[in-house]
C-alpha atoms as a PDB file:
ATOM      1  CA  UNK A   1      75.838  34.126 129.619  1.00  0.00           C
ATOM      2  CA  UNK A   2      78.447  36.251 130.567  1.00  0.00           C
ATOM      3  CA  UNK A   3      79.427  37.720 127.419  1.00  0.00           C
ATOM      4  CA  UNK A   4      75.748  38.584 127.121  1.00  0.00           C
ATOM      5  CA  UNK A   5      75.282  39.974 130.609  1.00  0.00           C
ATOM      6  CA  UNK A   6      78.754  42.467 129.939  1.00  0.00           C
ATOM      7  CA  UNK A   7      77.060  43.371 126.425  1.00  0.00           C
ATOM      8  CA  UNK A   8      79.484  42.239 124.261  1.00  0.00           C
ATOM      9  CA  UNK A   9      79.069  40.047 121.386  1.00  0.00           C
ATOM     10  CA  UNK A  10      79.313  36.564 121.606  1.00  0.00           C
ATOM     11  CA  UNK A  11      82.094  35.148 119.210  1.00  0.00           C
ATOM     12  CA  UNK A  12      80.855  33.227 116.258  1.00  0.00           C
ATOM     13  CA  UNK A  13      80.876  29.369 116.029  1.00  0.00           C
ATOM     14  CA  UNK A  14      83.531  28.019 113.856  1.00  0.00           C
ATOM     15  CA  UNK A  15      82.322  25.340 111.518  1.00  0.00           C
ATOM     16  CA  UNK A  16      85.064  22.343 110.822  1.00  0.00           C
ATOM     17  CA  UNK A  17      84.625  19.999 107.826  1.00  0.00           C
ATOM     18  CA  UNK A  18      81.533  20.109 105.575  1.00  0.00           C
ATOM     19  CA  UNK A  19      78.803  22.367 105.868  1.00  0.00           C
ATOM     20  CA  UNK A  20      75.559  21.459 106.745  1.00  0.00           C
ATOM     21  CA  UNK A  21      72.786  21.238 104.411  1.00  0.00           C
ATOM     22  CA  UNK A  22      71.375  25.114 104.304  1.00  0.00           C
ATOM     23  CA  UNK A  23      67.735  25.757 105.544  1.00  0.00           C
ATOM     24  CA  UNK A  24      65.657  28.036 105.464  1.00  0.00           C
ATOM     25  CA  UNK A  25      66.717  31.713 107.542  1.00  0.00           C
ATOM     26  CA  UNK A  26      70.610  30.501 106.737  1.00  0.00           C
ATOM     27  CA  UNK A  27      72.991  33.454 105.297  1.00  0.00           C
ATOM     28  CA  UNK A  28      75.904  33.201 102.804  1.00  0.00           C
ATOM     29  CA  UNK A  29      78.558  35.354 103.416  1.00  0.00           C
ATOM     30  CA  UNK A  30      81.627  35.883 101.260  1.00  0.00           C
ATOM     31  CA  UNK A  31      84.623  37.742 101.725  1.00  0.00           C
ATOM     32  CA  UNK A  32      87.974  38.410 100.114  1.00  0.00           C
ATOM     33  CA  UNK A  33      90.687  40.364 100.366  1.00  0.00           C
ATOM     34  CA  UNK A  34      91.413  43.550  98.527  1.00  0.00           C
ATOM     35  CA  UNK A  35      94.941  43.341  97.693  1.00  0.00           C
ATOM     36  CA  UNK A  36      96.799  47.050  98.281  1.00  0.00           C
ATOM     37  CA  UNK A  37      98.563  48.706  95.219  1.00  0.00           C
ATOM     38  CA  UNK A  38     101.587  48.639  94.555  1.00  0.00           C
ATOM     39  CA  UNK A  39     102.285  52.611  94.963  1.00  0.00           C
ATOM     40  CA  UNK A  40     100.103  52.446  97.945  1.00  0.00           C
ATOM     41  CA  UNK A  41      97.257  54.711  99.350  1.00  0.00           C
ATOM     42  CA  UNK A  42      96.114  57.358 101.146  1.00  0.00           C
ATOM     43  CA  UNK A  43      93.736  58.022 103.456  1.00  0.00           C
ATOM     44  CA  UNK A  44      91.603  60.871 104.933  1.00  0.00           C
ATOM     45  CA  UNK A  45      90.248  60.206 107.834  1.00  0.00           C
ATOM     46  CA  UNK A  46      90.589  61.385 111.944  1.00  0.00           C
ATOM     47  CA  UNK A  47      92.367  59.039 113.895  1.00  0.00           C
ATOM     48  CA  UNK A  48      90.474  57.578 117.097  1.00  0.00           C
ATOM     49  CA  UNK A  49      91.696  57.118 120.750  1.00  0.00           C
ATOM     50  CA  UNK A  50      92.265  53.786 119.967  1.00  0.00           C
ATOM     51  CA  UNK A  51      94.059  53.897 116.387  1.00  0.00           C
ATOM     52  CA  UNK A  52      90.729  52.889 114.895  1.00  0.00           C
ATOM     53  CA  UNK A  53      90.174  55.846 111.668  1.00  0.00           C
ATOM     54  CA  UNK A  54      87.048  57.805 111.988  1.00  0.00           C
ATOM     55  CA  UNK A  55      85.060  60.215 109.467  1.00  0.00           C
ATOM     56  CA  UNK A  56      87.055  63.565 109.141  1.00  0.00           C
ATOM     57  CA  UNK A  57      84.791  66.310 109.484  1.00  0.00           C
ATOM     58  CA  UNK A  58      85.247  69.307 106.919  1.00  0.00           C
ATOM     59  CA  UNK A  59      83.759  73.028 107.764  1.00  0.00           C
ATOM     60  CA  UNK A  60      80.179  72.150 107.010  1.00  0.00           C
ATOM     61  CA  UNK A  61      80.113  69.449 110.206  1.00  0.00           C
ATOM     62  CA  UNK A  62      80.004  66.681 107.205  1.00  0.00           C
ATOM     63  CA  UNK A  63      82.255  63.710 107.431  1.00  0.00           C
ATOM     64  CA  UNK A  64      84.448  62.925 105.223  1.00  0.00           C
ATOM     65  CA  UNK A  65      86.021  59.471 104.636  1.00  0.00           C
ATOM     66  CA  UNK A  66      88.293  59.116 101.818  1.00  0.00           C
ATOM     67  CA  UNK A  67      90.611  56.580 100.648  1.00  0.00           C
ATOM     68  CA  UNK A  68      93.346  57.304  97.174  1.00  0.00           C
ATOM     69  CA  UNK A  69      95.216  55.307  95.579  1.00  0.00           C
ATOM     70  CA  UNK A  70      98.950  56.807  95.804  1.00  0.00           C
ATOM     71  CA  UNK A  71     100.659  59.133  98.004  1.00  0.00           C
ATOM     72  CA  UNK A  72      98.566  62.417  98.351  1.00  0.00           C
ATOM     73  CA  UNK A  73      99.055  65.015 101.027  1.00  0.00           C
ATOM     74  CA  UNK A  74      95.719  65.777 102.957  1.00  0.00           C
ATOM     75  CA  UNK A  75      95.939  69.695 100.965  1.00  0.00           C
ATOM     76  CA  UNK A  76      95.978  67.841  97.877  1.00  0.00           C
ATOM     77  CA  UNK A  77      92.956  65.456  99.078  1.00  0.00           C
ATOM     78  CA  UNK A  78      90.960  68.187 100.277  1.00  0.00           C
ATOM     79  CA  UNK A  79      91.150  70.258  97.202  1.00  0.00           C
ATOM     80  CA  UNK A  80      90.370  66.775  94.834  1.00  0.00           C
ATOM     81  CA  UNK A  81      87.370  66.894  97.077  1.00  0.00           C
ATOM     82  CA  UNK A  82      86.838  70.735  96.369  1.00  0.00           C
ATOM     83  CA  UNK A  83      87.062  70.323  92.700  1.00  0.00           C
ATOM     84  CA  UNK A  84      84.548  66.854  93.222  1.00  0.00           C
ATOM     85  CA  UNK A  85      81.591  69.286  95.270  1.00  0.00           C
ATOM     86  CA  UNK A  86      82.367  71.794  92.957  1.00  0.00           C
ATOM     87  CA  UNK A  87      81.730  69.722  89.544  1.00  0.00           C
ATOM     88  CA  UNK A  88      78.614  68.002  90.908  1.00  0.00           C
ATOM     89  CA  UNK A  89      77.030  71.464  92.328  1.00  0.00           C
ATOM     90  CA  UNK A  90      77.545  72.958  88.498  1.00  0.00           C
ATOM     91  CA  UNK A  91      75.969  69.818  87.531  1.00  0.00           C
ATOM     92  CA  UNK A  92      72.997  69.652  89.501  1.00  0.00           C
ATOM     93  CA  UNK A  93      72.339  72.987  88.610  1.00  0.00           C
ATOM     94  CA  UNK A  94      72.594  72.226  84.783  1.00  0.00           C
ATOM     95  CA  UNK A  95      70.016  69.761  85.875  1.00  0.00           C
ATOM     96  CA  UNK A  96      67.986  72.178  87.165  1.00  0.00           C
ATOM     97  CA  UNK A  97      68.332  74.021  84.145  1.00  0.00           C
ATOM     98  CA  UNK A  98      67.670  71.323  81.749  1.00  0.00           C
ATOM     99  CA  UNK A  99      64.777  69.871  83.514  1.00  0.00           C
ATOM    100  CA  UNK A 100      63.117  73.831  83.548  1.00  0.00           C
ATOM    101  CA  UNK A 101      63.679  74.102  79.853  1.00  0.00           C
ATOM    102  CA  UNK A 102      61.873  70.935  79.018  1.00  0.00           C
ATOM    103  CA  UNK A 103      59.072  71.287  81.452  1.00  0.00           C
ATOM    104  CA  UNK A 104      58.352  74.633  80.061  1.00  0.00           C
ATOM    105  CA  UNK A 105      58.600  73.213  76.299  1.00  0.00           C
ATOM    106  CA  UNK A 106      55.798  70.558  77.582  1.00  0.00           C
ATOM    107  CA  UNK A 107      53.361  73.406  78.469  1.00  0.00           C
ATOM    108  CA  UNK A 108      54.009  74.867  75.151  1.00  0.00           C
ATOM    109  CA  UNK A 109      54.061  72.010  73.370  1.00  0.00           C
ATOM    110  CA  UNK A 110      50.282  71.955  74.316  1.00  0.00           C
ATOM    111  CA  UNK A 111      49.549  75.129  72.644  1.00  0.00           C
ATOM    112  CA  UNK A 112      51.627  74.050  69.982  1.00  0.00           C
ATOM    113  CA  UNK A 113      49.616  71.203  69.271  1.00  0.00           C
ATOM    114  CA  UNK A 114      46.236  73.247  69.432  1.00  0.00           C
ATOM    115  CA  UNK A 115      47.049  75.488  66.849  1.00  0.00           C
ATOM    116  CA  UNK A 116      48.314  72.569  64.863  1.00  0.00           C
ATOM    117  CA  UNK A 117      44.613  72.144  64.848  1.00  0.00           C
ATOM    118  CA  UNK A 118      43.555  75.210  63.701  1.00  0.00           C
ATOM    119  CA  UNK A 119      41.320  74.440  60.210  1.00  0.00           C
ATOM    120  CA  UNK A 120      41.886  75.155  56.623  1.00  0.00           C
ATOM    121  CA  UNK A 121      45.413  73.975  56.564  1.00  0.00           C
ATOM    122  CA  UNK A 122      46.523  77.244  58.416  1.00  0.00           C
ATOM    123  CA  UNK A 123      47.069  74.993  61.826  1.00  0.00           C
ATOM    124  CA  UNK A 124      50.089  72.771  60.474  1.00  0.00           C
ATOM    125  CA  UNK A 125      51.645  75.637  58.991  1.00  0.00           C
ATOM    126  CA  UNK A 126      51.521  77.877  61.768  1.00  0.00           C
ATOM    127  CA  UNK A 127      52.917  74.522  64.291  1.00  0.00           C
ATOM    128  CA  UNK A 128      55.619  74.266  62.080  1.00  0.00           C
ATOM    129  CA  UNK A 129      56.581  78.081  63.181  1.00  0.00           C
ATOM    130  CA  UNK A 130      55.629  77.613  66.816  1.00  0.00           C
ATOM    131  CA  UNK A 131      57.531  74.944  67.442  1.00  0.00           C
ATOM    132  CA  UNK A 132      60.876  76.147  67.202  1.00  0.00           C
ATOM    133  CA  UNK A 133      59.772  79.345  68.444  1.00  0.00           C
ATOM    134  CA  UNK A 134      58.389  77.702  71.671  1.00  0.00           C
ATOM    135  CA  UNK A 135      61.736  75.732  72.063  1.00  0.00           C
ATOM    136  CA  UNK A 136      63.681  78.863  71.627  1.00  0.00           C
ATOM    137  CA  UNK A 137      61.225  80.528  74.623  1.00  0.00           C
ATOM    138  CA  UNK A 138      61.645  77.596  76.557  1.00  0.00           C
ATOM    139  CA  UNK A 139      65.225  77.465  76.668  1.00  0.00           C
ATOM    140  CA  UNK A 140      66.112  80.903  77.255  1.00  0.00           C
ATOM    141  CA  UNK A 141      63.249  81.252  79.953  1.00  0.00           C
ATOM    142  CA  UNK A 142      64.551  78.394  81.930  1.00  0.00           C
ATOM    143  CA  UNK A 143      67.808  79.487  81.644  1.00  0.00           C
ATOM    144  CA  UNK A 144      66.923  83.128  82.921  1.00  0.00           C
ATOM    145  CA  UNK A 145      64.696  81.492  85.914  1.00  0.00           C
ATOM    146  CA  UNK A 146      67.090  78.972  86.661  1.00  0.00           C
ATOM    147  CA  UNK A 147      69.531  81.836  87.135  1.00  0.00           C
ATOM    148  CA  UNK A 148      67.545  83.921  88.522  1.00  0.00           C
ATOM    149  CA  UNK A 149      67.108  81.069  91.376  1.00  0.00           C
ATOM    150  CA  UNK A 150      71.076  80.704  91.855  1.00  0.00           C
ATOM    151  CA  UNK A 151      70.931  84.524  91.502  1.00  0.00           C
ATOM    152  CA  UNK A 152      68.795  84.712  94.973  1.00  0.00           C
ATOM    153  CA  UNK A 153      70.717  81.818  96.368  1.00  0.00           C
ATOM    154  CA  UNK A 154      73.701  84.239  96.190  1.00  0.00           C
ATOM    155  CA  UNK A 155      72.222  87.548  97.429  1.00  0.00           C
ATOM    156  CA  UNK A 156      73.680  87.325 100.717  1.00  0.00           C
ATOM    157  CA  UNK A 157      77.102  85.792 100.224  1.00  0.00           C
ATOM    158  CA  UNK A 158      78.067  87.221  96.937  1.00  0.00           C
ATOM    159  CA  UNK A 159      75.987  90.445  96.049  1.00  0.00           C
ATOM    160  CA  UNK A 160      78.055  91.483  92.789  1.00  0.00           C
ATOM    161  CA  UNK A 161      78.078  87.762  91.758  1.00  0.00           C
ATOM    162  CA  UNK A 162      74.351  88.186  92.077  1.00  0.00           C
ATOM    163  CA  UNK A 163      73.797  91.045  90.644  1.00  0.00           C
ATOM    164  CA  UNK A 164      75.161  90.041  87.596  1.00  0.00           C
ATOM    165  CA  UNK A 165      73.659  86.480  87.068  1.00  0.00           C
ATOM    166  CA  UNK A 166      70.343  88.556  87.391  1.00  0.00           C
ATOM    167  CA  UNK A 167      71.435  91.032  84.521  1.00  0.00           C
ATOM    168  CA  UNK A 168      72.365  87.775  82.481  1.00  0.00           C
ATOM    169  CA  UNK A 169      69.175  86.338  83.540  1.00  0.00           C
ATOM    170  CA  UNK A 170      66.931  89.292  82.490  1.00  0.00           C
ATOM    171  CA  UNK A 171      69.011  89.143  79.219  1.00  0.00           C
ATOM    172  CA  UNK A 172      67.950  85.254  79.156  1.00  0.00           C
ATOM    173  CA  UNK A 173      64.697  86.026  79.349  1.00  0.00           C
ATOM    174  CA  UNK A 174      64.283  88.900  76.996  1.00  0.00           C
ATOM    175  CA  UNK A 175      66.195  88.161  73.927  1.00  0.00           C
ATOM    176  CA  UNK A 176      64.380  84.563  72.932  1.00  0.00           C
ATOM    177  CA  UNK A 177      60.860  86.557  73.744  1.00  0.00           C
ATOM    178  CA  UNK A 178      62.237  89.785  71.620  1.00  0.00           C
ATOM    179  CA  UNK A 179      62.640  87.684  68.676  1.00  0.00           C
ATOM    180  CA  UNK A 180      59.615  85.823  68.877  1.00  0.00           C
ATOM    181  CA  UNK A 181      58.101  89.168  69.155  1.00  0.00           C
ATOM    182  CA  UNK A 182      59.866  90.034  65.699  1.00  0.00           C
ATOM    183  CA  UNK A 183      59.138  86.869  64.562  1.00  0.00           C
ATOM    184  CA  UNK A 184      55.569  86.808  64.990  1.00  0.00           C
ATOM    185  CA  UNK A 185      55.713  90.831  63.768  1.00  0.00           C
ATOM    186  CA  UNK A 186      57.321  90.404  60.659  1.00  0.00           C
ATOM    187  CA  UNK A 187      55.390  90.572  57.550  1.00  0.00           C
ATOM    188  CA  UNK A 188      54.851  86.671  55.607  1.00  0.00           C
ATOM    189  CA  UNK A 189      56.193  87.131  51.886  1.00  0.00           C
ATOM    190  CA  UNK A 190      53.524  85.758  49.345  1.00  0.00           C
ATOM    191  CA  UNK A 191      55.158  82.528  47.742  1.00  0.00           C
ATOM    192  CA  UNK A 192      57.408  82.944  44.926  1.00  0.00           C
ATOM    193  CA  UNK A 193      58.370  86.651  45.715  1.00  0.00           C
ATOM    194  CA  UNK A 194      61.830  87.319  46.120  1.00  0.00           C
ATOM    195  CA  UNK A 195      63.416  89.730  48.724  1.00  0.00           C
ATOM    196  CA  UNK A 196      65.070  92.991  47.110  1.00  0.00           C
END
């Protein structure tokens, strides 16, 4: 009653010889004991009133708990953990990228599909154009607009950095509709002519 009264936990009973026969609301625990290497570790972390370690907290306010194995210096730790947030922000944004590309093919892969339907056997020979036409479109458009995203994202903190993603972004965009557009404008050879 006392240890309940001063709000601390009361210590856990301590089972000698067999265990009882489990029923039902019973919990298995397991432990074991992680052995330390050999060339030891390293640890990032704050260090508590007490000695206890505590999350780190970097210049976003996040905290950051890390354990190594080896001897690291907490420069080297912190710029492994650069490089880390670095990698996965590049490959979210590929993500992004990737996931805008094939959404955009799946729009056009409807319109794709209805002229595949177009009668007199014109339809299946002017899908098989589309199609890689429409991928084309769809990967250079979602690679402009996903730029063009990270482009805005920058405006404030990096202006030049901006400014040129959008000029690569408006190049994205343009070039895979200018050759569509000279695709689609280019004159069909009858069969078995030859170019001069």
């Amino acid at each position: 009653a006392g240890a309940a009264a001063s709000g601390e936990t009361p210590p856990l009973p301590v089972l000698r010889g067999p265990p009882p026969a489990p029923e039902v609301g019973d919990v298995r625990l397991r432990w074991s004991e992680v052995a330390s290497p050999a060339e030891g570790v390293s640890i990032l972390a704050r260090q508590g009133r007490r000695g206890e370690l505590l999350p780190w907290s970097d210049e976003a306010g996040r905290g950051v708990y890390r354990l190594v194995r080896g001897v690291a210096s907490a420069e080297e730790m912190v710029q492994q953990l650069r490089r880390e947030e670095r990698a996965k922000k590049w490959l979210a944004r590929a993500a992004g990228c990737g996931g805008m590309a094939l959404g955009l093919r799946l729009i056009l892969g409807a319109a794709t599909d209805l002229i595949s339907r177009l009668p007199f056997g014109i339809g299946p020979l002017l899908a098989a154009l589309t199609g890689p036409l429409a991928t084309l479109l769809s990967i250079g458009t979602g690679a402009g607009l996903s730029a063009i995203i990270v482009a805005l994202a920058w405006v404030r903190f990096r202006p030049l950095a901006a400014a040129a993603l959008s000029a690569a972004a408006a190049a994205f965009i343009y070039v895979p509709a200018a050759l569509a557009r000279a695709h689609r404008d280019a004159p069909l050879a009858p069969r078995g002519a030859r170019a001069r």
